[in-house]
PDB file of N, CA and C in Angstrom:
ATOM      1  N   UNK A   1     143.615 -30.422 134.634  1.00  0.00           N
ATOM      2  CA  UNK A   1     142.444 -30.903 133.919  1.00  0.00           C
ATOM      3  C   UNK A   1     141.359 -31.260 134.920  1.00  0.00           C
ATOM      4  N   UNK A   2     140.342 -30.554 134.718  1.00  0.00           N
ATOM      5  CA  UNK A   2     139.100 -31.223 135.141  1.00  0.00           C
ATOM      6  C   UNK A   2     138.705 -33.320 135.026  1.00  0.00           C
ATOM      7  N   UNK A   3     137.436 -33.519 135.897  1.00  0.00           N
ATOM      8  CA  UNK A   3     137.061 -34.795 136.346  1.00  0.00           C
ATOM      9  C   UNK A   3     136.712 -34.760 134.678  1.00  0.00           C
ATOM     10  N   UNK A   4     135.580 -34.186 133.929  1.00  0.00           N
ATOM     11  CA  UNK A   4     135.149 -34.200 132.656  1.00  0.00           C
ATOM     12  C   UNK A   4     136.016 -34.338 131.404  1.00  0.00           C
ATOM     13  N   UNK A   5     137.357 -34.137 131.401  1.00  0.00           N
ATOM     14  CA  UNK A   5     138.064 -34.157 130.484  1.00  0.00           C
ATOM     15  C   UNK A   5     138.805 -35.128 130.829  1.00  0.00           C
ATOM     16  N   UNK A   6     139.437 -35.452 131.570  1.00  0.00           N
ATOM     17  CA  UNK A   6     139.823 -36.778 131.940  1.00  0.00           C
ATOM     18  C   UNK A   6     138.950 -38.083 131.056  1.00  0.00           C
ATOM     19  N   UNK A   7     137.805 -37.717 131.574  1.00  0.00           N
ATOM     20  CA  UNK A   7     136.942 -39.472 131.514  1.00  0.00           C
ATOM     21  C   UNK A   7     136.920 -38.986 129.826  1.00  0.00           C
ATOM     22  N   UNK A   8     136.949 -37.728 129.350  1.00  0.00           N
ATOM     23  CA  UNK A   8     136.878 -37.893 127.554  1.00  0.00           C
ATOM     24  C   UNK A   8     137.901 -38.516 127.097  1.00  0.00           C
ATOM     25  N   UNK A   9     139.294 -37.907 127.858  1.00  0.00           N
ATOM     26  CA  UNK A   9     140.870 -38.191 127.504  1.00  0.00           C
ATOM     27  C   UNK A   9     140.787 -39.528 127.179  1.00  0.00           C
ATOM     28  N   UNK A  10     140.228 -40.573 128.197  1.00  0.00           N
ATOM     29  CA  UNK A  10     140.278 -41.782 128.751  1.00  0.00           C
ATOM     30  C   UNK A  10     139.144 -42.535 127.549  1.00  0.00           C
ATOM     31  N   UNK A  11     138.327 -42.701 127.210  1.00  0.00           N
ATOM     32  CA  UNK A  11     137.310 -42.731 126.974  1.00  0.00           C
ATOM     33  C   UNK A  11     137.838 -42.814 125.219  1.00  0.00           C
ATOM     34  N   UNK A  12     138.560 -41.714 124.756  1.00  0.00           N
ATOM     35  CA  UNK A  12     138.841 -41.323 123.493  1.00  0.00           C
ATOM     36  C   UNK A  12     139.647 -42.578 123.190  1.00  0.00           C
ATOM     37  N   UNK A  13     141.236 -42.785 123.810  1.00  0.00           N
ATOM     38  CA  UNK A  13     141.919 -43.889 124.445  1.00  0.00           C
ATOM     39  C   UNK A  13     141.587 -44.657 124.496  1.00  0.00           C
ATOM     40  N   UNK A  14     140.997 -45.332 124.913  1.00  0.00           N
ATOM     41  CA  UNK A  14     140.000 -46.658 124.823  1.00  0.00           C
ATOM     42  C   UNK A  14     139.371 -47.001 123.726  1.00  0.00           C
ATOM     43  N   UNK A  15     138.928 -45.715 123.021  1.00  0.00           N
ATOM     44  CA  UNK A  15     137.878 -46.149 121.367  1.00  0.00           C
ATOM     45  C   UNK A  15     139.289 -46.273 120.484  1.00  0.00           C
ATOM     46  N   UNK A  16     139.911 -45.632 121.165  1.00  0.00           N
ATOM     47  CA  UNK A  16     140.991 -45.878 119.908  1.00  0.00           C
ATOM     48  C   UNK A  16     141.779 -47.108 120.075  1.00  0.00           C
ATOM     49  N   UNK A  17     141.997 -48.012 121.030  1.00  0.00           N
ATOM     50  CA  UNK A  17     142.495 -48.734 121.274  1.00  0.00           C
ATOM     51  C   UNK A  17     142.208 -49.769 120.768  1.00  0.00           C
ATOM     52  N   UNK A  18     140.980 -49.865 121.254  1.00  0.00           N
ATOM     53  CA  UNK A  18     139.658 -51.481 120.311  1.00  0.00           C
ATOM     54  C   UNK A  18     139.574 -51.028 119.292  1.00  0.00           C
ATOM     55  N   UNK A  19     139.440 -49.656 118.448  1.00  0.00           N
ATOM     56  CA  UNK A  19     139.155 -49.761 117.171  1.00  0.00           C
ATOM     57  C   UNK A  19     140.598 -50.390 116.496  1.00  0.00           C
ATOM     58  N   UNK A  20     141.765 -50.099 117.215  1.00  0.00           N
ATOM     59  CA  UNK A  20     143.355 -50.673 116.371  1.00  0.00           C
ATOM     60  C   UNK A  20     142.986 -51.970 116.455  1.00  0.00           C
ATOM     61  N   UNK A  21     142.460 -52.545 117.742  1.00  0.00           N
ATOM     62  CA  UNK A  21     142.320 -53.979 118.058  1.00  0.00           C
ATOM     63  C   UNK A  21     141.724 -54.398 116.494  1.00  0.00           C
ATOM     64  N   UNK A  22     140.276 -53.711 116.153  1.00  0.00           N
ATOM     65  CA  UNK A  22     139.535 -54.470 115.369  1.00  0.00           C
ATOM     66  C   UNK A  22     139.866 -54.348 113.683  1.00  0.00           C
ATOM     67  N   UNK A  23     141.109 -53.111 113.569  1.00  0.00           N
ATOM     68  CA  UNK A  23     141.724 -52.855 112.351  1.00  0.00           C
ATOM     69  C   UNK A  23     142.294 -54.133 112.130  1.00  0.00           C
ATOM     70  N   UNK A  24     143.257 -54.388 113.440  1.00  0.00           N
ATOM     71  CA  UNK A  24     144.598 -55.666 113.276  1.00  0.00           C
ATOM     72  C   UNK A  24     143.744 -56.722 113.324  1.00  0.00           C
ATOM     73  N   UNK A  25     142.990 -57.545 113.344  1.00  0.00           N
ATOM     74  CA  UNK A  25     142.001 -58.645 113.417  1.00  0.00           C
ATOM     75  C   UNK A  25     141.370 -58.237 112.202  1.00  0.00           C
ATOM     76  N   UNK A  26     140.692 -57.413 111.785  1.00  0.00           N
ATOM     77  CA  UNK A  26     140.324 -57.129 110.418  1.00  0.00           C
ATOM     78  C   UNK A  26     141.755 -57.723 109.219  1.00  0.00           C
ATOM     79  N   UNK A  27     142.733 -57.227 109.197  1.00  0.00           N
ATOM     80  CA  UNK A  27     143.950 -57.462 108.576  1.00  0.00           C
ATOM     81  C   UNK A  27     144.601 -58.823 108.476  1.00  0.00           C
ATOM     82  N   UNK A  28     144.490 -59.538 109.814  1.00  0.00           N
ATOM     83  CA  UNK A  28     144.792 -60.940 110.141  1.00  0.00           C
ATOM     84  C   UNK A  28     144.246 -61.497 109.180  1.00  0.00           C
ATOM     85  N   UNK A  29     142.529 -61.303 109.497  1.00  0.00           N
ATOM     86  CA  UNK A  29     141.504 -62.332 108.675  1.00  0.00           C
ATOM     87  C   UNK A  29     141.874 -61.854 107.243  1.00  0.00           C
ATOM     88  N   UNK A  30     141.979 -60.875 106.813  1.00  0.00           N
ATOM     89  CA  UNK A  30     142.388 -61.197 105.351  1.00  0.00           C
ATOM     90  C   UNK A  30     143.526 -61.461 104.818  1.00  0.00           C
ATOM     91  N   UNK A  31     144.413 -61.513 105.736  1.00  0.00           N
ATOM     92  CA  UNK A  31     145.816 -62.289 104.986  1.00  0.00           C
ATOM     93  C   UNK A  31     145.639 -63.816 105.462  1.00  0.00           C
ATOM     94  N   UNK A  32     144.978 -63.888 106.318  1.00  0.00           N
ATOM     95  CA  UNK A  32     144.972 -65.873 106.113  1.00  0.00           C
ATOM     96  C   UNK A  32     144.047 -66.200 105.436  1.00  0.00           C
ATOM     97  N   UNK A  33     143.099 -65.579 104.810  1.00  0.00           N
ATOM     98  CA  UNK A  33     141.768 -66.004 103.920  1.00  0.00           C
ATOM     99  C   UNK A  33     142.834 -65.997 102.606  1.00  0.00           C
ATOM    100  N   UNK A  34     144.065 -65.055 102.190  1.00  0.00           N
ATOM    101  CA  UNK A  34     144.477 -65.315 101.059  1.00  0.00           C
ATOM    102  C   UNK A  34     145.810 -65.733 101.219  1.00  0.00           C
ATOM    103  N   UNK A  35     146.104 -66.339 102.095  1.00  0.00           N
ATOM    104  CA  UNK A  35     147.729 -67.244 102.424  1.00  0.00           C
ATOM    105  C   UNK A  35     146.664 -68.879 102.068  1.00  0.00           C
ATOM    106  N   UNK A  36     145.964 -68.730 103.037  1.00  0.00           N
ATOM    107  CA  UNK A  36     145.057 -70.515 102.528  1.00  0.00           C
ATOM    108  C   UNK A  36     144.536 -70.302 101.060  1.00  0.00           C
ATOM    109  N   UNK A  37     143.814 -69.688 100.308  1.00  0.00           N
ATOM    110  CA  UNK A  37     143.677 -69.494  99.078  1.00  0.00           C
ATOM    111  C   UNK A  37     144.991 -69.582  97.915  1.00  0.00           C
ATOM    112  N   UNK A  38     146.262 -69.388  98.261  1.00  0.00           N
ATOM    113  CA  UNK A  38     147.539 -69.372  98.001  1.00  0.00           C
ATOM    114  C   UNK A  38     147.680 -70.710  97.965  1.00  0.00           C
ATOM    115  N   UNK A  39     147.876 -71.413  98.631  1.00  0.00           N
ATOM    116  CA  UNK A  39     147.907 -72.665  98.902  1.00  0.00           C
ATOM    117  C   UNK A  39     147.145 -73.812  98.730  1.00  0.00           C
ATOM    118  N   UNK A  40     146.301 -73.514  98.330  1.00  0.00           N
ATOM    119  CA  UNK A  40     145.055 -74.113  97.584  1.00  0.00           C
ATOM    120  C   UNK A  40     143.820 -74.704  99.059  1.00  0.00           C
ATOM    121  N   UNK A  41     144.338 -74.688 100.071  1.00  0.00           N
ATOM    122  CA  UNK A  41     143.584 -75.179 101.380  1.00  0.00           C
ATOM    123  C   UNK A  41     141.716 -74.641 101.115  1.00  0.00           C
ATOM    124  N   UNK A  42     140.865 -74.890 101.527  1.00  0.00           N
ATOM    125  CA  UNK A  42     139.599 -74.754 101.854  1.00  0.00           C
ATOM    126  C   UNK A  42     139.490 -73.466 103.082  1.00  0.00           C
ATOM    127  N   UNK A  43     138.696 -72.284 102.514  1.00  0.00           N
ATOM    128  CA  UNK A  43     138.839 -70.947 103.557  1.00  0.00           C
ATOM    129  C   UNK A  43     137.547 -70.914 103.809  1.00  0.00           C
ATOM    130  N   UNK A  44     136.409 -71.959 103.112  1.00  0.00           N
ATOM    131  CA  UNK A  44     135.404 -71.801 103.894  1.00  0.00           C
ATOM    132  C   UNK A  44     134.453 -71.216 103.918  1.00  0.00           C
ATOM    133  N   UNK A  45     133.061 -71.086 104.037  1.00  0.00           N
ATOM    134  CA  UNK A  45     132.214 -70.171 103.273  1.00  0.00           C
ATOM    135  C   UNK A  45     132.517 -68.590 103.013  1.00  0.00           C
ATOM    136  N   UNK A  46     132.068 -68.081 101.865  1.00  0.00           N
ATOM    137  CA  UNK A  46     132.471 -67.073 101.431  1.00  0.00           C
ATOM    138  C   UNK A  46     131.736 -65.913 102.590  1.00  0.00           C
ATOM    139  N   UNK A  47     130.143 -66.265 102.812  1.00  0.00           N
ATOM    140  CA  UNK A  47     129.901 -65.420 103.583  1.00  0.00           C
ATOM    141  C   UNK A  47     130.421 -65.244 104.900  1.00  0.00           C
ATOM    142  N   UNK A  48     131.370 -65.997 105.104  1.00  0.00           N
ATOM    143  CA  UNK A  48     131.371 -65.860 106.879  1.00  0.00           C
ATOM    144  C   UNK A  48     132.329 -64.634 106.796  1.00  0.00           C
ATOM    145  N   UNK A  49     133.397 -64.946 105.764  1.00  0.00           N
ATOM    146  CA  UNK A  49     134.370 -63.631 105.703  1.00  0.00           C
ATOM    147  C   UNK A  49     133.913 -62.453 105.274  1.00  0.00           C
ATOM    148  N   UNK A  50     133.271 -62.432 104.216  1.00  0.00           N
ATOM    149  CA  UNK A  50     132.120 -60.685 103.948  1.00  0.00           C
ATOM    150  C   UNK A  50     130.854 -60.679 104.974  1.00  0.00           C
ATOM    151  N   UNK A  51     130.708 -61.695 105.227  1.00  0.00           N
ATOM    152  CA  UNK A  51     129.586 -60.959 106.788  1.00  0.00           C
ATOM    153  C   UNK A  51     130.851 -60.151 107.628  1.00  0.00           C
ATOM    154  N   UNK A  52     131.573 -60.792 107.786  1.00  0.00           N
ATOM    155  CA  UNK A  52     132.452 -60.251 109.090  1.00  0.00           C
ATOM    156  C   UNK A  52     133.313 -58.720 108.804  1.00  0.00           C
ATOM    157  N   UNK A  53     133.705 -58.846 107.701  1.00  0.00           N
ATOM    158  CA  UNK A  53     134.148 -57.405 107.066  1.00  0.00           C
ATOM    159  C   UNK A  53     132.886 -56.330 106.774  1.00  0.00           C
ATOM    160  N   UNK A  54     131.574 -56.819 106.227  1.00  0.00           N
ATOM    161  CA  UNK A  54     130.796 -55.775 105.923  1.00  0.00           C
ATOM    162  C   UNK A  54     130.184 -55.844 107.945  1.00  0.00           C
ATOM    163  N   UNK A  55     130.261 -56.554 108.445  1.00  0.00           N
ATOM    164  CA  UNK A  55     129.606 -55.947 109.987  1.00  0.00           C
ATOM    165  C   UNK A  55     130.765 -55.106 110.628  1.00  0.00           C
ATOM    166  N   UNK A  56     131.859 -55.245 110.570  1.00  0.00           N
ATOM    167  CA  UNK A  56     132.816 -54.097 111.106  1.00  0.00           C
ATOM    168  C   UNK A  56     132.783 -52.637 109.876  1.00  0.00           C
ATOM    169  N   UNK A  57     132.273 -52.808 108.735  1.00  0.00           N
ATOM    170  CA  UNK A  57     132.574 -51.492 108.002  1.00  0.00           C
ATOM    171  C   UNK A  57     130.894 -50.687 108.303  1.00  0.00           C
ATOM    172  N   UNK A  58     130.245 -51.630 108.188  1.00  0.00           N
ATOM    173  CA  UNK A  58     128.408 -51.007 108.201  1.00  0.00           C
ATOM    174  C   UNK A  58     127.903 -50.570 109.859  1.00  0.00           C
ATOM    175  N   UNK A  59     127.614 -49.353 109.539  1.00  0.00           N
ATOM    176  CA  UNK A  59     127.525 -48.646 111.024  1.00  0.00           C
ATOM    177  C   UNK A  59     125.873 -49.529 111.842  1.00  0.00           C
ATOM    178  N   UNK A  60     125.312 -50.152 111.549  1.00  0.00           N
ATOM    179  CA  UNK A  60     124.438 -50.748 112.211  1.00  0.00           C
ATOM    180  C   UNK A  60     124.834 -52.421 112.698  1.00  0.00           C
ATOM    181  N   UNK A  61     124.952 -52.383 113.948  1.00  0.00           N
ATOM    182  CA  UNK A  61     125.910 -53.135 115.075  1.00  0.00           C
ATOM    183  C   UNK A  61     124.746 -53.399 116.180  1.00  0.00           C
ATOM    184  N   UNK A  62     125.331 -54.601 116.769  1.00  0.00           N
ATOM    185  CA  UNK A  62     124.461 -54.970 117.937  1.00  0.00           C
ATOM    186  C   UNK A  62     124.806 -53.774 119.147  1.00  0.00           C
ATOM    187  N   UNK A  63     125.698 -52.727 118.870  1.00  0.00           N
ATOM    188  CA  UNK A  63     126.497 -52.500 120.389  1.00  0.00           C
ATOM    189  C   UNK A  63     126.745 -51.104 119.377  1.00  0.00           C
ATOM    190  N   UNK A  64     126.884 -49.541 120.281  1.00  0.00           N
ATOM    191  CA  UNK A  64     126.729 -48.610 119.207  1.00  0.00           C
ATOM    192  C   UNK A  64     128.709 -48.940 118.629  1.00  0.00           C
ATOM    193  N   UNK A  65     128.573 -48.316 117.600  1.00  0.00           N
ATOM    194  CA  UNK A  65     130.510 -48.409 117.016  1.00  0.00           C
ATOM    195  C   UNK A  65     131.775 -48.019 118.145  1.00  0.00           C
ATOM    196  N   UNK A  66     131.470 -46.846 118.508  1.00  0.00           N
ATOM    197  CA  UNK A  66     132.604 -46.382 119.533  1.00  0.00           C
ATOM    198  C   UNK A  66     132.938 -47.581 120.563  1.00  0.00           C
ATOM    199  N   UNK A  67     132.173 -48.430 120.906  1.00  0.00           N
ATOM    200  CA  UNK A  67     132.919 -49.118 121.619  1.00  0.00           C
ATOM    201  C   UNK A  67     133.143 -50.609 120.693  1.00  0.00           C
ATOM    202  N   UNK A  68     132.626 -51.302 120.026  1.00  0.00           N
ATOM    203  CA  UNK A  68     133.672 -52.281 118.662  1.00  0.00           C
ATOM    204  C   UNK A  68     133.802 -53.138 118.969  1.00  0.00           C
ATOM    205  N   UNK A  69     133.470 -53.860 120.512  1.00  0.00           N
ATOM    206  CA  UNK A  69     133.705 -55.053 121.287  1.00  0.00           C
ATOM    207  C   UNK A  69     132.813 -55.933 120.141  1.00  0.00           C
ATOM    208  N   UNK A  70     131.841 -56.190 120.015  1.00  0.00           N
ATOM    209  CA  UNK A  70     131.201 -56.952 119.179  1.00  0.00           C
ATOM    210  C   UNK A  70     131.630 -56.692 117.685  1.00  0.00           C
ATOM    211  N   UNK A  71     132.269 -55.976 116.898  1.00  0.00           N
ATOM    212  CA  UNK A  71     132.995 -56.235 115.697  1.00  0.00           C
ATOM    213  C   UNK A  71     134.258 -57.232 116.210  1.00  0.00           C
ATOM    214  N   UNK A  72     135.216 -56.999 116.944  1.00  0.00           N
ATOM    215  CA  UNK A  72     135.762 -57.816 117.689  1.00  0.00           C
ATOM    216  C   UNK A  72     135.512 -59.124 117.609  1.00  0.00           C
ATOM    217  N   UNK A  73     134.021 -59.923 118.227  1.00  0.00           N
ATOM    218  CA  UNK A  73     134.081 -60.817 118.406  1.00  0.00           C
ATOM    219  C   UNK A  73     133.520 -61.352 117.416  1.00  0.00           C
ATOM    220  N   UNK A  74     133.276 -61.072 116.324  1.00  0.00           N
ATOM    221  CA  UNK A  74     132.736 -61.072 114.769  1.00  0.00           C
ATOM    222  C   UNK A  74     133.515 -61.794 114.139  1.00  0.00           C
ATOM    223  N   UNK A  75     134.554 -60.935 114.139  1.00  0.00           N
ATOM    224  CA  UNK A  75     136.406 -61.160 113.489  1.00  0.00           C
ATOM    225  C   UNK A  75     136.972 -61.860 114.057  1.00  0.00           C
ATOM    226  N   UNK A  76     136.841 -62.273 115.285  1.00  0.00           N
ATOM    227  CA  UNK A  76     137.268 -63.413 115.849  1.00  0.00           C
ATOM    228  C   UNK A  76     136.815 -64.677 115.398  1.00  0.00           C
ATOM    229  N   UNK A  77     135.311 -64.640 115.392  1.00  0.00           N
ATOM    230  CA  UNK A  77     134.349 -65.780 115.383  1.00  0.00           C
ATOM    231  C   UNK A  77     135.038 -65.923 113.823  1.00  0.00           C
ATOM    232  N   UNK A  78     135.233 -65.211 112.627  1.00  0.00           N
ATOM    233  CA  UNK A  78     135.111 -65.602 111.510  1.00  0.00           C
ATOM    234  C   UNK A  78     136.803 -66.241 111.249  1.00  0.00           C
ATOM    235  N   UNK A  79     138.012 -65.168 112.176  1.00  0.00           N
ATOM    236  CA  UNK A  79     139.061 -65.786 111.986  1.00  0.00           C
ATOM    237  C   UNK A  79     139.067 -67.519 111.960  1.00  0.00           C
ATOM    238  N   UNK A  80     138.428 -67.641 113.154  1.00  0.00           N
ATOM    239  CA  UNK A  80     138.447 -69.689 114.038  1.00  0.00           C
ATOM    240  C   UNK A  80     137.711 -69.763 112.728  1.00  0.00           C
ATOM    241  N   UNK A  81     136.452 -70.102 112.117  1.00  0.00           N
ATOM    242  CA  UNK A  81     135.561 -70.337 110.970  1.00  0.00           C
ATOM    243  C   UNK A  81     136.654 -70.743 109.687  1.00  0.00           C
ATOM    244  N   UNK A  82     137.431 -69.294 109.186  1.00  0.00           N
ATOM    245  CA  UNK A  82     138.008 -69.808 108.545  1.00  0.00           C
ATOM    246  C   UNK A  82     139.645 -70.510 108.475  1.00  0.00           C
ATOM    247  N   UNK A  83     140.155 -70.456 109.232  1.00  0.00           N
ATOM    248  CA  UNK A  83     141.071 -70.872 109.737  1.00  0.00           C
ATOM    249  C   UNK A  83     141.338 -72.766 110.190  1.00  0.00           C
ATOM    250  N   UNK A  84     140.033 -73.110 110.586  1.00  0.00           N
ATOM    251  CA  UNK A  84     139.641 -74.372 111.440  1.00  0.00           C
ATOM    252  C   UNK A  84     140.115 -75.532 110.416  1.00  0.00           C
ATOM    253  N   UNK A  85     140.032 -75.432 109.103  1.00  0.00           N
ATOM    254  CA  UNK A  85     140.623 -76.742 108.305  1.00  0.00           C
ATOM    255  C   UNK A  85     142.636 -76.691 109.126  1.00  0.00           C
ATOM    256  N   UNK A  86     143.089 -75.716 109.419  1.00  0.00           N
ATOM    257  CA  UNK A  86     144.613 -75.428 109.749  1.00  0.00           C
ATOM    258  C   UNK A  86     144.170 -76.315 111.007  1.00  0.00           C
ATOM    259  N   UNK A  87     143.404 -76.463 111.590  1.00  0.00           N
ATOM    260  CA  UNK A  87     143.551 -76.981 113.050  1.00  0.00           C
ATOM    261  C   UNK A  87     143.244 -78.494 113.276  1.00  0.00           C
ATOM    262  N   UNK A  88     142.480 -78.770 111.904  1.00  0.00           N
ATOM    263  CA  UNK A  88     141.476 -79.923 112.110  1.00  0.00           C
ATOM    264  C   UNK A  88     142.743 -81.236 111.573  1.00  0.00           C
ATOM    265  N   UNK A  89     142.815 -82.655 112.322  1.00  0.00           N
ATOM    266  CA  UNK A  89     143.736 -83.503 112.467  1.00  0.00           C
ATOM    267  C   UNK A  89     143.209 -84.316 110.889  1.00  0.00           C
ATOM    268  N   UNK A  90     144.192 -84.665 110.225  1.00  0.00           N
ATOM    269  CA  UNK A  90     143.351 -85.533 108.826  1.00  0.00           C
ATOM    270  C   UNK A  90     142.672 -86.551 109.232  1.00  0.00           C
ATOM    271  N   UNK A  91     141.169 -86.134 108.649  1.00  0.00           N
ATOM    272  CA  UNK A  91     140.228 -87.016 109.481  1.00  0.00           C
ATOM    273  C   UNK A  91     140.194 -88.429 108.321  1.00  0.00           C
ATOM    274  N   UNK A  92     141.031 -88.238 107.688  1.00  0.00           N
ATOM    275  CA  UNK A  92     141.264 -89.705 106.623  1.00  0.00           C
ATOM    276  C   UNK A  92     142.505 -89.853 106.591  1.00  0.00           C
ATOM    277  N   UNK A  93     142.582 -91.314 106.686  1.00  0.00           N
ATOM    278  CA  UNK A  93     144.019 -91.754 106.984  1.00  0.00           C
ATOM    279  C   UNK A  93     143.923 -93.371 105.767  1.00  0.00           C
ATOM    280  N   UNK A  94     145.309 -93.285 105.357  1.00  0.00           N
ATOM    281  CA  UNK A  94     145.035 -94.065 104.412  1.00  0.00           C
ATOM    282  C   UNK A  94     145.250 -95.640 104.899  1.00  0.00           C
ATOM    283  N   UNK A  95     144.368 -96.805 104.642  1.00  0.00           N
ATOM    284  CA  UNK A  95     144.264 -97.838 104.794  1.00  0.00           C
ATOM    285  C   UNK A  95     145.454 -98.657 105.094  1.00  0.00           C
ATOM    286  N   UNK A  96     145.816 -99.283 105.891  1.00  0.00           N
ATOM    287  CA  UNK A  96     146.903-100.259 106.027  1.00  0.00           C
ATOM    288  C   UNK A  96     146.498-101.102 105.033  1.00  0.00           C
ATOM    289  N   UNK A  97     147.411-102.092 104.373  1.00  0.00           N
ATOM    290  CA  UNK A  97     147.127-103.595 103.552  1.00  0.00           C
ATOM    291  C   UNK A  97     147.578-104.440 104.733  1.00  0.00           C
ATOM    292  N   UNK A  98     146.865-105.223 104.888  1.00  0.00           N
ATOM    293  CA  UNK A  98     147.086-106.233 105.733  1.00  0.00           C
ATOM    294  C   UNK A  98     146.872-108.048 104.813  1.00  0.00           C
ATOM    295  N   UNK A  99     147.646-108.791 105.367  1.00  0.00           N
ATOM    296  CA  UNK A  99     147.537-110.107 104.673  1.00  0.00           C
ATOM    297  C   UNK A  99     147.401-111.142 105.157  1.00  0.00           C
ATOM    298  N   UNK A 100     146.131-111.837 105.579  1.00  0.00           N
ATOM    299  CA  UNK A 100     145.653-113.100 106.072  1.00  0.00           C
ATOM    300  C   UNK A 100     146.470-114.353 106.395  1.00  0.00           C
ATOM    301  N   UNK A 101     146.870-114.577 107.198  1.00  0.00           N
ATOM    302  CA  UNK A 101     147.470-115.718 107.044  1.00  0.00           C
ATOM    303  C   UNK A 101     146.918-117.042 106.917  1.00  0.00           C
ATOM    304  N   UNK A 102     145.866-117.218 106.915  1.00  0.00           N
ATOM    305  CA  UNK A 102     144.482-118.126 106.626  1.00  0.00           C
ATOM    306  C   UNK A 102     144.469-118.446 105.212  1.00  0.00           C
ATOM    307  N   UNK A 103     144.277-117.471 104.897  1.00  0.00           N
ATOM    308  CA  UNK A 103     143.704-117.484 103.290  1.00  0.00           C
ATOM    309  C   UNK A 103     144.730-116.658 102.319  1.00  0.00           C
ATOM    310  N   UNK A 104     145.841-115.957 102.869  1.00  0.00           N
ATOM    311  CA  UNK A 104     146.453-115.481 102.084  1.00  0.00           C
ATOM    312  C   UNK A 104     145.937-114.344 101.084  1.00  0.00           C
ATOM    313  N   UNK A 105     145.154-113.627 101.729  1.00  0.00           N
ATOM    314  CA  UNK A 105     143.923-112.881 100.677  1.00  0.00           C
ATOM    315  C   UNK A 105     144.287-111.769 101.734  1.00  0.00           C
ATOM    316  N   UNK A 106     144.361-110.487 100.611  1.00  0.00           N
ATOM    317  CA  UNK A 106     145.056-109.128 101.139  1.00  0.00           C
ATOM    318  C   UNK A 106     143.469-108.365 101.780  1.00  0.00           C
ATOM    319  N   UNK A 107     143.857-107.190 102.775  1.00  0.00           N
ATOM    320  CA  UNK A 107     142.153-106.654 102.797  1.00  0.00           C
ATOM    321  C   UNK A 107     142.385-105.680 103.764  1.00  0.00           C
ATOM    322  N   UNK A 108     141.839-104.624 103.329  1.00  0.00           N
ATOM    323  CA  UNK A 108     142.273-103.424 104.269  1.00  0.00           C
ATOM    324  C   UNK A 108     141.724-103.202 105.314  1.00  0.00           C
ATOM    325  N   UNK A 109     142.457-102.827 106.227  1.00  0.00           N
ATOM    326  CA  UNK A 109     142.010-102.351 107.675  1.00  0.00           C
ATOM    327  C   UNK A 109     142.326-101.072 108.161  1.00  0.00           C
ATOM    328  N   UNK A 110     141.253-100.316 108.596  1.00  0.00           N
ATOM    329  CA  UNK A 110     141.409 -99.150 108.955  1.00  0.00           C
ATOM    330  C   UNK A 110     141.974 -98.829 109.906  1.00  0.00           C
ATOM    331  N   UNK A 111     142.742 -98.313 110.784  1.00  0.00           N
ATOM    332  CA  UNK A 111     143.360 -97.763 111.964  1.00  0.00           C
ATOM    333  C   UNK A 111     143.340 -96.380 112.174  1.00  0.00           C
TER     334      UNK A 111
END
């Protein structure tokens, strides 16, 4: 094989590689958008997940298609987006009762 067919060989290989990348990240994000929907959890604005699916299906891209790096980081950005209630610590915690020994008068305290 020629220097020219090589860098196509290579080249072809590579588009095909990131495009599997951005199939399987495409696939991710929609089975956890409907495993948290399953479960009743919060998935988070609707557009972040159809921006992110219609910018990997719609051929006008910051970056031309064959190379997909920026659908990539689309599907990434939207996986963390909707995903982030799974990560986030319960930012409410329920009140201790606590009881005065003064006054004998109950009164909650946060911790």
């Amino acid at each position: 094989m020629d220097t020219t067919t090589t860098v196509i060989v290579v080249a072809v290989a590579l588009a095909a590689l990131v495009l599997t990348m951005a199939v399987v990240l495409l696939v991710r994000l929609v089975r956890t958008r409907r495993d948290l929907r399953r479960a009743g959890l919060p998935t988070g604005p609707r557009w972040v997940f159809w921006g992110a699916v219609l910018y990997l299906v719609l051929p006008t891209d910051l970056l031309p298609d064959p190379v997909y790096l920026d659908d990539i980081g689309v599907l990434l950005l939207a996986l963390r987006t909707i995903s982030a209630p799974l990560r986030m610590p319960n930012s409410h915690k329920s009140p201790a009762v606590t009881e005065s020994k003064e006054t004998n008068h109950s009164f909650d305290s946060y911790k």
